[in-house]
C-alpha atoms as a PDB file:
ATOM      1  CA  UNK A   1       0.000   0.000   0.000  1.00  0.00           C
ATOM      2  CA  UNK A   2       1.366   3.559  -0.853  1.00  0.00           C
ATOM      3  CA  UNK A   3       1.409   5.843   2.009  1.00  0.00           C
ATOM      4  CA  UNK A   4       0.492   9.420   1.572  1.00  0.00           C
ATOM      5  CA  UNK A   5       3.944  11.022   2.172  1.00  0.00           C
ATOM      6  CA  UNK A   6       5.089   8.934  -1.469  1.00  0.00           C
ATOM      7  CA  UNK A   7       2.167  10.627  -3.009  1.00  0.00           C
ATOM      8  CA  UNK A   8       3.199  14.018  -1.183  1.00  0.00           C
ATOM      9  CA  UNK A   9       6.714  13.442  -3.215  1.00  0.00           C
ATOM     10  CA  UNK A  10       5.021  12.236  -6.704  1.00  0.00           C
ATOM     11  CA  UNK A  11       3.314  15.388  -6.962  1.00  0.00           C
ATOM     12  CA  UNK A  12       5.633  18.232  -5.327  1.00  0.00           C
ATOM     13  CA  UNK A  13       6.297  19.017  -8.790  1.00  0.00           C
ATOM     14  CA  UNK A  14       3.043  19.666 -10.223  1.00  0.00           C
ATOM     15  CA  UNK A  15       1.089  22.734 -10.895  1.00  0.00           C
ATOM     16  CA  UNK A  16      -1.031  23.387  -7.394  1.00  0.00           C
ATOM     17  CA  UNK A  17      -4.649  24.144  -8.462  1.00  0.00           C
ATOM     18  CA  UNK A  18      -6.945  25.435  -5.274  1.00  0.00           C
ATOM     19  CA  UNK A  19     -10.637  23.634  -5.584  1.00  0.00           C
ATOM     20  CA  UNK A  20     -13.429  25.896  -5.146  1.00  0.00           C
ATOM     21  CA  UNK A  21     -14.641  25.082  -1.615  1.00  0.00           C
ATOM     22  CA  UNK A  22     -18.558  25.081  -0.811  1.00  0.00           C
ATOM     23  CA  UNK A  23     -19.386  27.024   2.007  1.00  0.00           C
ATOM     24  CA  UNK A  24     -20.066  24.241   4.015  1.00  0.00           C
ATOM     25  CA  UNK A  25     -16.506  23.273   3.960  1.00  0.00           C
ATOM     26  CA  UNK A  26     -15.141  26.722   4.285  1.00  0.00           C
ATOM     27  CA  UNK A  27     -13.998  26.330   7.710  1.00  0.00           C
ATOM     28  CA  UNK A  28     -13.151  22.741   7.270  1.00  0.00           C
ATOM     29  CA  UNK A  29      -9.477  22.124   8.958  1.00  0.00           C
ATOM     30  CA  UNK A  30      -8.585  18.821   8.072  1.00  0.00           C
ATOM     31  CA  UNK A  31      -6.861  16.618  10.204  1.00  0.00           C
ATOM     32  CA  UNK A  32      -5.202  13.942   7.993  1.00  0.00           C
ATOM     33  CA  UNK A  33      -2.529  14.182   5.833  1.00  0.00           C
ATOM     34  CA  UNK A  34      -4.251  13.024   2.749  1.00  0.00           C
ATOM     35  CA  UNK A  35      -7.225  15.793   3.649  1.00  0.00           C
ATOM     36  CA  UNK A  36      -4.264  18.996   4.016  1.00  0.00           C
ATOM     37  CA  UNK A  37      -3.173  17.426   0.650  1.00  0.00           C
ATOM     38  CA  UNK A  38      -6.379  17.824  -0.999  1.00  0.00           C
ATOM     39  CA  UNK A  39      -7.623  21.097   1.145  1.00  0.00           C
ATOM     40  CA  UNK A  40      -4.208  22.811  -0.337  1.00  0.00           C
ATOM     41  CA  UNK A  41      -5.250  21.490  -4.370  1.00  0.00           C
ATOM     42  CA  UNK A  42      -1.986  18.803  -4.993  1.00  0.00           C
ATOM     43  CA  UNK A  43      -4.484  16.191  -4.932  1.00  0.00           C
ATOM     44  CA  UNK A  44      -7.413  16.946  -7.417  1.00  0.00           C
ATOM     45  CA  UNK A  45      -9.122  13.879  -8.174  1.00  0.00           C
ATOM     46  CA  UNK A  46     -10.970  11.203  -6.956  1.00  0.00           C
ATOM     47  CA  UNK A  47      -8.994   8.300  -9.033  1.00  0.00           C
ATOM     48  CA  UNK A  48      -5.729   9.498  -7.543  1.00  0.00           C
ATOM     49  CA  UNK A  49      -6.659   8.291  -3.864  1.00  0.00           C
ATOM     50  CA  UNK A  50      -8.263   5.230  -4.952  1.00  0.00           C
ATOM     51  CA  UNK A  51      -5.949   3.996  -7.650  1.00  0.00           C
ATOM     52  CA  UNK A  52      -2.943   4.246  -4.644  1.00  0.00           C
ATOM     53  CA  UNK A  53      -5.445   2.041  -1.967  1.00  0.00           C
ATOM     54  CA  UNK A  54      -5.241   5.251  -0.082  1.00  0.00           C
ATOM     55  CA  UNK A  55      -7.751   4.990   2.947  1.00  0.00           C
ATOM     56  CA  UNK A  56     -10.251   8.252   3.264  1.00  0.00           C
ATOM     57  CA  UNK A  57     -10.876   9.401   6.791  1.00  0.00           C
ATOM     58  CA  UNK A  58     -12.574  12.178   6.151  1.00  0.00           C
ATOM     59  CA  UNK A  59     -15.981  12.446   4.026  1.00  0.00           C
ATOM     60  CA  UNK A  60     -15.068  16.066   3.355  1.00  0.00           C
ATOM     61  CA  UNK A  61     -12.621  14.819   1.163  1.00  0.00           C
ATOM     62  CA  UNK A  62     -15.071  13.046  -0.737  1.00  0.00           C
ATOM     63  CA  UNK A  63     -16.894  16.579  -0.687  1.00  0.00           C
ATOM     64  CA  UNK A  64     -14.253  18.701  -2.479  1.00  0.00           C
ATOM     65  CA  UNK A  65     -13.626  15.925  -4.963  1.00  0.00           C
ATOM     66  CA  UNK A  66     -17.232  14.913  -5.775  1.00  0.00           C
ATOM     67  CA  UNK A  67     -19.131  18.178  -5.681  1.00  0.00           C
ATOM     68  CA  UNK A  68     -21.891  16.474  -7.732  1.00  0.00           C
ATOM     69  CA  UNK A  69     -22.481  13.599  -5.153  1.00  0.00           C
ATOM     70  CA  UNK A  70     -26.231  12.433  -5.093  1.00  0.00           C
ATOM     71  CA  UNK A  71     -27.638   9.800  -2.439  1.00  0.00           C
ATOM     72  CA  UNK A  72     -30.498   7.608  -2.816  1.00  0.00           C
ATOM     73  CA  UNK A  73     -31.515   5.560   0.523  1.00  0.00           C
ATOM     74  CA  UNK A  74     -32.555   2.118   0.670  1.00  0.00           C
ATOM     75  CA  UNK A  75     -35.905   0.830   1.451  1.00  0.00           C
ATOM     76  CA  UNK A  76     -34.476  -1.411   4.314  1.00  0.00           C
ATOM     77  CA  UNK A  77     -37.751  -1.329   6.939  1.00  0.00           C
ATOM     78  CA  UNK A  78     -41.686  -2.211   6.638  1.00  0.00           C
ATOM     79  CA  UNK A  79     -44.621   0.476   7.294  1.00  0.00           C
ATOM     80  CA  UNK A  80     -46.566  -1.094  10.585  1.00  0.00           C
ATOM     81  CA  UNK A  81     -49.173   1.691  10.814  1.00  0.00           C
ATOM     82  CA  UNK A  82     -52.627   1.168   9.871  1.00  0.00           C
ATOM     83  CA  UNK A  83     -52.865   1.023   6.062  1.00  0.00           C
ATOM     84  CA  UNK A  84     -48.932   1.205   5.627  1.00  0.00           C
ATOM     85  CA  UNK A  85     -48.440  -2.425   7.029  1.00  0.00           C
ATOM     86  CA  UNK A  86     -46.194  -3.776   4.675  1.00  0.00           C
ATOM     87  CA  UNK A  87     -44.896  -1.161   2.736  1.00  0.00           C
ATOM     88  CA  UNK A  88     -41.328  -0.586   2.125  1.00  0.00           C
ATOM     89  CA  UNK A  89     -39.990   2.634   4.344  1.00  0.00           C
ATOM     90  CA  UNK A  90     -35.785   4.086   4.324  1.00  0.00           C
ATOM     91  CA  UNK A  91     -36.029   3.353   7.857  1.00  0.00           C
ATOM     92  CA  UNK A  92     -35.860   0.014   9.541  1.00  0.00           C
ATOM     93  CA  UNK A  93     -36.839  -0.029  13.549  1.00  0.00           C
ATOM     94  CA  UNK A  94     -35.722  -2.547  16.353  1.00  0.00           C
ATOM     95  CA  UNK A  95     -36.908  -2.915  20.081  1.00  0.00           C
ATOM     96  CA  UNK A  96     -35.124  -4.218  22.845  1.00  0.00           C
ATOM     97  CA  UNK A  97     -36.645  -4.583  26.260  1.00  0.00           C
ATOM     98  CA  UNK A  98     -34.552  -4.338  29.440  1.00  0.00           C
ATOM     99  CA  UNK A  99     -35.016  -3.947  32.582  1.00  0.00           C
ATOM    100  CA  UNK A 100     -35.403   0.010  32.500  1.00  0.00           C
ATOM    101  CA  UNK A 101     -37.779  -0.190  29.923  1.00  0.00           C
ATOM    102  CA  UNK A 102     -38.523  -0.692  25.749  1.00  0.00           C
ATOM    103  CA  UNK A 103     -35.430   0.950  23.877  1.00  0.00           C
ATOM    104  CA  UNK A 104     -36.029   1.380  20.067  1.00  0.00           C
ATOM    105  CA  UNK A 105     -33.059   2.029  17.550  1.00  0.00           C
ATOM    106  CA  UNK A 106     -32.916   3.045  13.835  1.00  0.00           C
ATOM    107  CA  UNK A 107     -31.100   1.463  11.247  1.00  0.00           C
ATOM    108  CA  UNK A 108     -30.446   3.536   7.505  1.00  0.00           C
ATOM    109  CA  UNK A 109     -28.841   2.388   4.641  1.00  0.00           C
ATOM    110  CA  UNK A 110     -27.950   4.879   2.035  1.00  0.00           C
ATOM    111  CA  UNK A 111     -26.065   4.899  -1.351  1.00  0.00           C
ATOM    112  CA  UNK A 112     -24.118   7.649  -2.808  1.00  0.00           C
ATOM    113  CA  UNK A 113     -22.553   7.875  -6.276  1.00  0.00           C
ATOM    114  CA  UNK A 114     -21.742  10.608  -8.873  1.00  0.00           C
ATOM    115  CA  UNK A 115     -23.563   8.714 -11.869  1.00  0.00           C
ATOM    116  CA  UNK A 116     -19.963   8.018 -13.646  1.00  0.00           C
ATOM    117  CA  UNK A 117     -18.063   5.463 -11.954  1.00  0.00           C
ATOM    118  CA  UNK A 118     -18.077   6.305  -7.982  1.00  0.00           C
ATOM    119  CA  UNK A 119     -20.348   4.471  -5.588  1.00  0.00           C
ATOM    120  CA  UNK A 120     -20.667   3.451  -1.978  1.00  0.00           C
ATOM    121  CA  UNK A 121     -23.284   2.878   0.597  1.00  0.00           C
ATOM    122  CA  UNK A 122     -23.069   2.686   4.503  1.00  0.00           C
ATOM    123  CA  UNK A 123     -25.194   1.544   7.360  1.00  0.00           C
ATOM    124  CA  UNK A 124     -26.335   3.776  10.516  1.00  0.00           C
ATOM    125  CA  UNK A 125     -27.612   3.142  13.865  1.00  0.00           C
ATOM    126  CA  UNK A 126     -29.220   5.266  16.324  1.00  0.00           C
ATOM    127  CA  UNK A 127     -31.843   6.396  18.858  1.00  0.00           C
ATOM    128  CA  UNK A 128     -33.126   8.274  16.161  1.00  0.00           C
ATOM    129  CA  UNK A 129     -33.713   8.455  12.563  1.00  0.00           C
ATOM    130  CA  UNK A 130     -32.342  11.583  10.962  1.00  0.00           C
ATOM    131  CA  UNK A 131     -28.678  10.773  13.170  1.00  0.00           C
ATOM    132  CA  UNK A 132     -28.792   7.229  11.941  1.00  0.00           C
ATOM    133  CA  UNK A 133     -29.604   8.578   8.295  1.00  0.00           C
ATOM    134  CA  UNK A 134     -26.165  10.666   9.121  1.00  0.00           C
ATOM    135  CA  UNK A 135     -24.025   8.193   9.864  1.00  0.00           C
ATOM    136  CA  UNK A 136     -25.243   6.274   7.196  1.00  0.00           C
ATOM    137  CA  UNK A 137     -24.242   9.013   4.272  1.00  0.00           C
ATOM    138  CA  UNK A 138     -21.103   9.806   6.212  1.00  0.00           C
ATOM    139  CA  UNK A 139     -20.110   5.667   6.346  1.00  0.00           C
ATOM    140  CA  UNK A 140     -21.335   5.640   2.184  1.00  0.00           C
ATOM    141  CA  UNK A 141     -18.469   9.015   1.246  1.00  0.00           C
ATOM    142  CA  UNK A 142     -15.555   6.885   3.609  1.00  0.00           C
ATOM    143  CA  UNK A 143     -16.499   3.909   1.715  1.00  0.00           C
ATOM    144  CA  UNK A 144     -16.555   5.170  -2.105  1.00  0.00           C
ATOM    145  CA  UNK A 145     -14.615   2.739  -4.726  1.00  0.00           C
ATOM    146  CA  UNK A 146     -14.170   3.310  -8.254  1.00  0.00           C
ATOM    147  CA  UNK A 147     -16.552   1.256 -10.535  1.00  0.00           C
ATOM    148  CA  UNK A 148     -14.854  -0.177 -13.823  1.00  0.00           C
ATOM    149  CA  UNK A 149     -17.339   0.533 -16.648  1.00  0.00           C
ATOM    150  CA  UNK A 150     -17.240  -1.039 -20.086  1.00  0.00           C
ATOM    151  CA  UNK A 151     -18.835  -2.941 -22.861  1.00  0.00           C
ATOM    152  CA  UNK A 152     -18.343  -6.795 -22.578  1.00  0.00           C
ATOM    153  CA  UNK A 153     -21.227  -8.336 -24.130  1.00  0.00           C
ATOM    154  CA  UNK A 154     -20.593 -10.296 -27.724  1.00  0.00           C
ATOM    155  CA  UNK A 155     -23.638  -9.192 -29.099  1.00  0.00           C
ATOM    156  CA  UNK A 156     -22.574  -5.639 -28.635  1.00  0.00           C
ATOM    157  CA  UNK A 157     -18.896  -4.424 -28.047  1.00  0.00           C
ATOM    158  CA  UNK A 158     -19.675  -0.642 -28.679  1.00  0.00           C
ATOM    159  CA  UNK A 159     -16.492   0.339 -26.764  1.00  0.00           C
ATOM    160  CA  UNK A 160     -18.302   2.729 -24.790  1.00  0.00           C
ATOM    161  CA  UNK A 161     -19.087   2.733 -20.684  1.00  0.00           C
ATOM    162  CA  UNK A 162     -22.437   1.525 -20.354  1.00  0.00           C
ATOM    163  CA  UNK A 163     -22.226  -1.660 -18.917  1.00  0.00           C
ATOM    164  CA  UNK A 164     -19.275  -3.641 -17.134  1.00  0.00           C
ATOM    165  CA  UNK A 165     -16.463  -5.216 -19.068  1.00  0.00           C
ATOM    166  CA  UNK A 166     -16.533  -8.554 -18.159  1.00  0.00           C
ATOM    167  CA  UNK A 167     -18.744 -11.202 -15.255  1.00  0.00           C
ATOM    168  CA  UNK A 168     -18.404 -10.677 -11.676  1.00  0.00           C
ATOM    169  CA  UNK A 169     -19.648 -11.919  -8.338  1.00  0.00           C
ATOM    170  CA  UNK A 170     -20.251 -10.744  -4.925  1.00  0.00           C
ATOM    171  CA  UNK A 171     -21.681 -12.324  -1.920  1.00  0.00           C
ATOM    172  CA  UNK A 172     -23.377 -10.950   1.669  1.00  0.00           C
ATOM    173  CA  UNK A 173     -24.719 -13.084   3.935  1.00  0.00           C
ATOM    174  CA  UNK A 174     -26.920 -15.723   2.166  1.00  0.00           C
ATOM    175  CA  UNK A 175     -27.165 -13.624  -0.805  1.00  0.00           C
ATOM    176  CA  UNK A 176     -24.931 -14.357  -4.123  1.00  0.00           C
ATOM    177  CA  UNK A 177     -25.086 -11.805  -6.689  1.00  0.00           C
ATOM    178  CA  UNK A 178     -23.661 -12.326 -10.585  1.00  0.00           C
ATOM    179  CA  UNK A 179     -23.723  -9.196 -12.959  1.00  0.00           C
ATOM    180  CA  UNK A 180     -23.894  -9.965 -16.830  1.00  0.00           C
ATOM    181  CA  UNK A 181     -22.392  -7.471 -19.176  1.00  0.00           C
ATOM    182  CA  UNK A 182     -25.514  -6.591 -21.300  1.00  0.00           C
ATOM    183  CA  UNK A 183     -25.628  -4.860 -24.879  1.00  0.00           C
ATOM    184  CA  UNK A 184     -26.423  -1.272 -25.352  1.00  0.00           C
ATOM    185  CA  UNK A 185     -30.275  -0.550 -24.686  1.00  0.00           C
ATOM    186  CA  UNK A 186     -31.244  -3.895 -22.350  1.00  0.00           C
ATOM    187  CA  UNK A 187     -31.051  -1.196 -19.164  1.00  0.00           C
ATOM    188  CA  UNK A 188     -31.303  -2.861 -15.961  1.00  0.00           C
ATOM    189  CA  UNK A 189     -32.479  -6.235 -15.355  1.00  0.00           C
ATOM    190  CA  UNK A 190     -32.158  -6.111 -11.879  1.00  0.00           C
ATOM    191  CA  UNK A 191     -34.793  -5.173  -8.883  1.00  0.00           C
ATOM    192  CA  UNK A 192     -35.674  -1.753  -7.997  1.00  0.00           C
ATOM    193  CA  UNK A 193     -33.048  -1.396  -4.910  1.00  0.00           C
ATOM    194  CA  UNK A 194     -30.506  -2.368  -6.888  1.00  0.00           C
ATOM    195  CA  UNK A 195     -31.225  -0.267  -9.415  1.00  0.00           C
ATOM    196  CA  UNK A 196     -30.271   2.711  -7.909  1.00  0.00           C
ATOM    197  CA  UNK A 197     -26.596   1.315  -6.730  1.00  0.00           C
ATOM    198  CA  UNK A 198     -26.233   0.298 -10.427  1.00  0.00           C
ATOM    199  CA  UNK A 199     -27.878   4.087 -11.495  1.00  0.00           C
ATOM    200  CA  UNK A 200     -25.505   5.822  -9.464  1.00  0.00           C
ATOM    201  CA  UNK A 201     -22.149   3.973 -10.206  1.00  0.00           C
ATOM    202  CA  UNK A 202     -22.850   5.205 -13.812  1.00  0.00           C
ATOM    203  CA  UNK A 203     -23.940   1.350 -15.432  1.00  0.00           C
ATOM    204  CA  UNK A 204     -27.083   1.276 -17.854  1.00  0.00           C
ATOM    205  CA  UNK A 205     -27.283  -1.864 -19.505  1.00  0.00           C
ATOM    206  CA  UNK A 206     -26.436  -4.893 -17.013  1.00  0.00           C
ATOM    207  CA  UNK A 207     -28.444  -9.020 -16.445  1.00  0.00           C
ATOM    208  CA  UNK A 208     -28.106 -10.444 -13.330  1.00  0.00           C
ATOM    209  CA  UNK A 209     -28.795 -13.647 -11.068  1.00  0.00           C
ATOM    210  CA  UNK A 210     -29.515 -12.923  -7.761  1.00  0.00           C
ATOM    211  CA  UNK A 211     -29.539 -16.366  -5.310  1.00  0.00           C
ATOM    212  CA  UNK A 212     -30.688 -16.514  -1.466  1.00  0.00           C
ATOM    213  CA  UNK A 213     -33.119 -14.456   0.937  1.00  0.00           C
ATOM    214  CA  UNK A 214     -33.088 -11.229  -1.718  1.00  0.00           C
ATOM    215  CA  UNK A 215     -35.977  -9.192   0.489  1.00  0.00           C
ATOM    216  CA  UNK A 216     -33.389  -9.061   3.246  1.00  0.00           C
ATOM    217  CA  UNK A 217     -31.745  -5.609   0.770  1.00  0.00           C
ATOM    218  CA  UNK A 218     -29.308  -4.552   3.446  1.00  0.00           C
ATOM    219  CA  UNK A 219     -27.550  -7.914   2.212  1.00  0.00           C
ATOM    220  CA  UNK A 220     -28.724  -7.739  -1.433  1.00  0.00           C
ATOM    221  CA  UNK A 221     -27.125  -4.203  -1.781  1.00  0.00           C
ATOM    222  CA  UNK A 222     -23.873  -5.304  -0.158  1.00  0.00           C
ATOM    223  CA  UNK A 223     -23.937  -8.315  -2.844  1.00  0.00           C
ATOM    224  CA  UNK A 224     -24.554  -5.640  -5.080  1.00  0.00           C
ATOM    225  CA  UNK A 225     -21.778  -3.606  -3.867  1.00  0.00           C
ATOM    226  CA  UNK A 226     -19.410  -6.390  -3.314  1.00  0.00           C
ATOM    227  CA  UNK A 227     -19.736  -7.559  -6.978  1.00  0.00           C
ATOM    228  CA  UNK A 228     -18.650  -4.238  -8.141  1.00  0.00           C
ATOM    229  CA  UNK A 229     -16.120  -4.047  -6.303  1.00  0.00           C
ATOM    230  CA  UNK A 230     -14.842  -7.170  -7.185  1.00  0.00           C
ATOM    231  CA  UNK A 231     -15.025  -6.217 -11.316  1.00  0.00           C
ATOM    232  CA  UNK A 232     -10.673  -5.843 -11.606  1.00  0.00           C
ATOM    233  CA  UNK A 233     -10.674  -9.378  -9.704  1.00  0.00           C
ATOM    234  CA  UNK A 234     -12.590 -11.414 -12.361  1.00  0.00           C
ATOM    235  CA  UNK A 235     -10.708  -9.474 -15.220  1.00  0.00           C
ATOM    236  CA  UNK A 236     -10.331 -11.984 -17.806  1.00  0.00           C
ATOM    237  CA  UNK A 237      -6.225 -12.593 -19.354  1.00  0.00           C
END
């Protein structure tokens, strides 16, 4: 793994370009080296942290270099009111009872991606739901990979990034996901969750093959997730 005072050398020599700064991160003091690197403009894209296995620490980095980041959540929970009983809802609701009394927690699962070839998604827990929706989008930006796009179906081989380059896998829990490279115009064949991980990494024609307990999404996303991630591992010789 390449630490971040190698990268500090590789690129000491290049032109230093300042990124406009929302004004949310105005007053962001960073306190990593890789975020001073990229709060002072030596680092300026996305690629060049994850191509080096650099680890992120700080979803303000993921801020500066993503500006365009859009999050979608996951319908991970049931409705149990009267006429919503059964209906998908973002947030899924646990109870524990203990000897002081009922305690109730919220679990989120989001997904963030910039539509051309950055995803991630994290989990949050909490006493309520708006911090556990928090945690959730700040888990998704420290967990970002780079998705490899391409055209790898025989019936197609357009050359351009709509689909993925070759088969993959991924696995989470007892669900198995395989991805298909599909020609130009198919669109998704997969369900509507996983959809919007696929929308957001920036693929529009992909088949699947999903296997195992695929209403439990927390674990069919993290298939999902896993299989994309796993695209440079299956790349064919």
């Amino acid at each position: 793994m390449v630490n971040v005072e190698e990268v500090q050398d590789q690129i000491e020599q290049t032109e230093e370009i300042k990124l406009p700064l929302p004004e949310s991160l105005a007053n962001w003091k960073p306190r990593t080296k890789l975020g001073k690197l990229v709060l002072e403009g030596k680092i300026k894209s996305i690629d060049e942290i994850l191509e080096k296995n650099l680890k992120i620490l700080e979803p303000e980095i993921v801020d500066i270099l993503l500006p365009n980041l859009k999050i979608e959540p996951v319908l991970v929970g049931k409705g149990g009111t009267k006429g919503g009983a059964g209906k998908r809802i973002p947030i899924k609701r646990s109870q524990k009872v203990t000897a002081s009394g009922r305690r109730i927690r919220y679990s989120v699962m989001v997904i963030v991606g910039d539509e051309n070839g950055h995803v991630g998604i994290g989990r949050g827990k909490a006493k309520d739901g708006r911090s556990a929706y928090l945690k959730a989008v700040r888990k998704a930006k420290l967990n970002i990979i780079k998705v490899y796009r391409g055209c790898g179906s025989w019936e197609c081989w357009c050359k351009e990034e709509h689909s993925i380059p070759w088969k993959t896998y991924g696995k989470s829990g007892s669900v198995k996901v395989i991805l298909i490279p599909a020609p130009k115009g198919t669109g998704l064949v997969v369900d509507d969750e996983s959809k919007k991980l696929l929308r957001l990494a920036g693929i529009k024609d992909v088949w699947s093959k999903t296997f195992g307990r695929t209403k439990q999404h927390m674990n069919l996303i993290q298939a999902m997730f896993d299989a994309l991630k796993n695209i440079p591992k299956y790349k064919k010789d």
